[in-house]
C-alpha atoms as a PDB file:
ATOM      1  CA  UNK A   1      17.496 -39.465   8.049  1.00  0.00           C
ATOM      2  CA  UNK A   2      19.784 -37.382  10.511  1.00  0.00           C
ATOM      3  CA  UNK A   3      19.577 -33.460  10.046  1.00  0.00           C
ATOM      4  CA  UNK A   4      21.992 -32.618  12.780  1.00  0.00           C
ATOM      5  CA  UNK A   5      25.647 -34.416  13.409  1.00  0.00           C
ATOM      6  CA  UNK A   6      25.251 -38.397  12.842  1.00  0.00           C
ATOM      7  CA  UNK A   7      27.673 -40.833  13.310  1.00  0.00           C
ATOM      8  CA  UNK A   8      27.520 -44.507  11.203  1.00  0.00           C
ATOM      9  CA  UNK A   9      29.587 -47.294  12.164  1.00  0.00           C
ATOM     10  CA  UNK A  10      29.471 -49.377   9.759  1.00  0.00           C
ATOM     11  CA  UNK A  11      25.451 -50.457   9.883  1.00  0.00           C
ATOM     12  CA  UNK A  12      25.830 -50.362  14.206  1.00  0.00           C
ATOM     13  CA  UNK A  13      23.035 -48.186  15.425  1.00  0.00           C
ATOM     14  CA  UNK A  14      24.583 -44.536  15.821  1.00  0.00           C
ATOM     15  CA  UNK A  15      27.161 -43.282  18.814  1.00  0.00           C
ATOM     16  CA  UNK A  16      25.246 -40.080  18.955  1.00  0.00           C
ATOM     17  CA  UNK A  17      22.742 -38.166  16.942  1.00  0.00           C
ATOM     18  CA  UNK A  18      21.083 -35.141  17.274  1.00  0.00           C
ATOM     19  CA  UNK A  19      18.443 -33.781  14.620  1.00  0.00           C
ATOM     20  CA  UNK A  20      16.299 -30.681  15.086  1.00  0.00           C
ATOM     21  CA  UNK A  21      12.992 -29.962  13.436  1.00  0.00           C
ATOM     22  CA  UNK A  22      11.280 -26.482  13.713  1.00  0.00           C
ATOM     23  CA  UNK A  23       7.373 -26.349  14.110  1.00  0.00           C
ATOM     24  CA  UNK A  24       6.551 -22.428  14.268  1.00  0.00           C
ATOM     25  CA  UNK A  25       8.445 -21.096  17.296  1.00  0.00           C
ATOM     26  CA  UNK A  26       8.685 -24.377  18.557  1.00  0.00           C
ATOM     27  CA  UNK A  27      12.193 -26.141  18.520  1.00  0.00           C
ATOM     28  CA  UNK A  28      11.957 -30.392  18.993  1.00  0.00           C
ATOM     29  CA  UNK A  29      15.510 -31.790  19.334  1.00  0.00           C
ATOM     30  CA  UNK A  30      15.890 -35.972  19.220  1.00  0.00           C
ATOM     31  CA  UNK A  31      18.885 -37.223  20.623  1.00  0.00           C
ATOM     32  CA  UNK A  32      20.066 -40.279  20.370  1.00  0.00           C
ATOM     33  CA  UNK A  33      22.644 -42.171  22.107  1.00  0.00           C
ATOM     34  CA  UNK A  34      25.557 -41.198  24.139  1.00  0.00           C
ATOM     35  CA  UNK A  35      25.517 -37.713  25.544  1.00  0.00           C
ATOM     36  CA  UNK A  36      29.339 -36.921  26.982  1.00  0.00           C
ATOM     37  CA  UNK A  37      32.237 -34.693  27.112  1.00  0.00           C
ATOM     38  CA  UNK A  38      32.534 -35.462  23.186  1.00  0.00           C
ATOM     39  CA  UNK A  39      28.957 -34.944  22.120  1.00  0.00           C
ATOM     40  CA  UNK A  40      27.406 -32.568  24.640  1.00  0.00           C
ATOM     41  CA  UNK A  41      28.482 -29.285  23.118  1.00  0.00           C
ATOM     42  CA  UNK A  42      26.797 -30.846  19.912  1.00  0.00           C
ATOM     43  CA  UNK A  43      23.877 -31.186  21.681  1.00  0.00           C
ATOM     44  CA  UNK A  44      23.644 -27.700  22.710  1.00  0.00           C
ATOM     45  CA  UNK A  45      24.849 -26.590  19.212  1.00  0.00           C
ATOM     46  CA  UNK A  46      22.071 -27.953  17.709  1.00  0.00           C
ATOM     47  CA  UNK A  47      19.488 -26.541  19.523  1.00  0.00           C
ATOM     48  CA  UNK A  48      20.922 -23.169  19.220  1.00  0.00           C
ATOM     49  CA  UNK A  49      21.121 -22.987  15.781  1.00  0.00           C
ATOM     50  CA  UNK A  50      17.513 -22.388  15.063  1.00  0.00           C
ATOM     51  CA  UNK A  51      15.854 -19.500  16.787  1.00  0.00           C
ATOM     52  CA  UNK A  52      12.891 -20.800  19.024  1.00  0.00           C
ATOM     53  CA  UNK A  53      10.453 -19.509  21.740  1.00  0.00           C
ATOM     54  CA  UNK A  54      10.065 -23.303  23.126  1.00  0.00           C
ATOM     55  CA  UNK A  55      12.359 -26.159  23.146  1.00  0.00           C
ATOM     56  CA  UNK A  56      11.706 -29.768  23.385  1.00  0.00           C
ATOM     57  CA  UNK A  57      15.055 -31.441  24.101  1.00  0.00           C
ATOM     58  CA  UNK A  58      13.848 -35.509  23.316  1.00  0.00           C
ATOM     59  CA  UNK A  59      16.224 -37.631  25.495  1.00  0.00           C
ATOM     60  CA  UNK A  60      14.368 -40.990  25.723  1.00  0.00           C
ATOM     61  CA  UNK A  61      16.567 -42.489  23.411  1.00  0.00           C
ATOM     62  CA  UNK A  62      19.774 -41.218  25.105  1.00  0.00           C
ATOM     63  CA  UNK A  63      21.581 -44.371  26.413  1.00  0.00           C
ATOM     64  CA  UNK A  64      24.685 -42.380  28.297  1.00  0.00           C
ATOM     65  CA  UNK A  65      24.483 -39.239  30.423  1.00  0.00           C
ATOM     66  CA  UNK A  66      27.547 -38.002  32.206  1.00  0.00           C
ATOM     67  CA  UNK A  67      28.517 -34.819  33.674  1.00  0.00           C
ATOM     68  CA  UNK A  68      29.066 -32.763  30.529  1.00  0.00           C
ATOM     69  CA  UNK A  69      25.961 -33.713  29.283  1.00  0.00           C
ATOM     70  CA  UNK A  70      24.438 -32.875  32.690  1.00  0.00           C
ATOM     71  CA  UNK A  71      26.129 -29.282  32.449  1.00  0.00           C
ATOM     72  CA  UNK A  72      24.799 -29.175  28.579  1.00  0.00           C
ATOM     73  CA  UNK A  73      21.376 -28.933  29.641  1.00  0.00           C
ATOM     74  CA  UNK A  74      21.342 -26.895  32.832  1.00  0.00           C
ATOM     75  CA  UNK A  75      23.079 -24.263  30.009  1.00  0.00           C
ATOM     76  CA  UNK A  76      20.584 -25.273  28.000  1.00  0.00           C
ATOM     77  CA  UNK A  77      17.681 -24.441  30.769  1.00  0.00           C
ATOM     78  CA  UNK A  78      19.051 -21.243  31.777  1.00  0.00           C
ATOM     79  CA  UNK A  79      19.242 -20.058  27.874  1.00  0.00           C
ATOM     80  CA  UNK A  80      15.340 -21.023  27.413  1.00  0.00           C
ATOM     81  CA  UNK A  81      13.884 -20.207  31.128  1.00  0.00           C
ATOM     82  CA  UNK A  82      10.453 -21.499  31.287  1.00  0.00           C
ATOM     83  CA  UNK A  83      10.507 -22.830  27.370  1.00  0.00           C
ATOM     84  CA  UNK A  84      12.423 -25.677  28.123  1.00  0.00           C
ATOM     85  CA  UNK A  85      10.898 -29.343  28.097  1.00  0.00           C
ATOM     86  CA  UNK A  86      13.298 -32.333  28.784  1.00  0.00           C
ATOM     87  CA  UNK A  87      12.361 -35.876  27.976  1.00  0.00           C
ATOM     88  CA  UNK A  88      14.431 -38.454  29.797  1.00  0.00           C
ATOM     89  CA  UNK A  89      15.424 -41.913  28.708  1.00  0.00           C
ATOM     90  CA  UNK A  90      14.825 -44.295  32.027  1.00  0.00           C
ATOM     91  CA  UNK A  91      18.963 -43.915  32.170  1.00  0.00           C
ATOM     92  CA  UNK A  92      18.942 -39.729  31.753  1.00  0.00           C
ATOM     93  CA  UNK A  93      16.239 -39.442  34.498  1.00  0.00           C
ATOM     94  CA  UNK A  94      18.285 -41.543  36.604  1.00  0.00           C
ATOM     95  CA  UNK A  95      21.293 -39.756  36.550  1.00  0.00           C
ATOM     96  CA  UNK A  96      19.650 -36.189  36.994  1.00  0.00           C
ATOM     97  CA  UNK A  97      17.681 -37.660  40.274  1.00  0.00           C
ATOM     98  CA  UNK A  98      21.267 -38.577  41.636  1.00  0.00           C
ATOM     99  CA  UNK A  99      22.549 -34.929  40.745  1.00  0.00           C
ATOM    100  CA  UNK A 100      19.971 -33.247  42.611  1.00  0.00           C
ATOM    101  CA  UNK A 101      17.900 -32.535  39.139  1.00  0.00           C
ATOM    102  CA  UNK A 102      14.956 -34.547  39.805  1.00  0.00           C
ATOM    103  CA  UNK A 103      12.834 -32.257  40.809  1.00  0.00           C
ATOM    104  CA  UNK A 104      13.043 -29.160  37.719  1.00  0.00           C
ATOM    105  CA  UNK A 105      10.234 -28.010  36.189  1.00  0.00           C
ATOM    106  CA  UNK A 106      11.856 -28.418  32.891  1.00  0.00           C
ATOM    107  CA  UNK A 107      12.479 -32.163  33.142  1.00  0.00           C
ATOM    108  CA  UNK A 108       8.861 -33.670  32.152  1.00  0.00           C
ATOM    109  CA  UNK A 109       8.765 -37.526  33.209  1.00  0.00           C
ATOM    110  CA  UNK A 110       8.209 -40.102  30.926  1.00  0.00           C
END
């Protein structure tokens, strides 16, 4: 069941999805798949749309991570200073270490 903006091929796992679920003032956003130019603002979108003191932005079953998506979620951090946890995928982690990201307290190691 996808709550946010889902995309079905056919019965092929989805492109992109990204479903929010409130708990109290804390926001938990799963996304799943590729995170681009195309999909990024989505991203953002969807944790926006519900007002939240903390947000947990799920990413370990992200699969792509380019720049936009990169830009996402440093707008994303800035927006929720100190209330922001990310959870990389092995390939998100990767490509924040190379940006210089690494090392922000809002990205939370798997």
């Amino acid at each position: 069941m996808c709550h946010g903006v889902c995309v079905d091929q056919g019965g092929a796992p989805p492109v992109f999805s990204a479903s929010a679920e409130l708990d109290g003032d804390h926001l938990r956003v799963l996304v799943t798949g590729e995170v681009d130019m195309a999909t990024a603002d989505t991203m953002v979108q969807t944790v926006l749309r519900e007002p939240a003191a903390r947000v947990t932005l799920d990413l370990r079953a992200v699969t792509f991570f380019d720049s936009a998506a990169i830009h996402a979620v440093v707008r994303l951090a800035q927006q929720f200073p100190d209330a922001l946890d990310v959870l990389p995928s092995r390939q998100v982690g990767r490509v924040l270490e190379i940006s210089g990201l690494g090392d922000q307290a809002w990205l939370r190691p798997a």
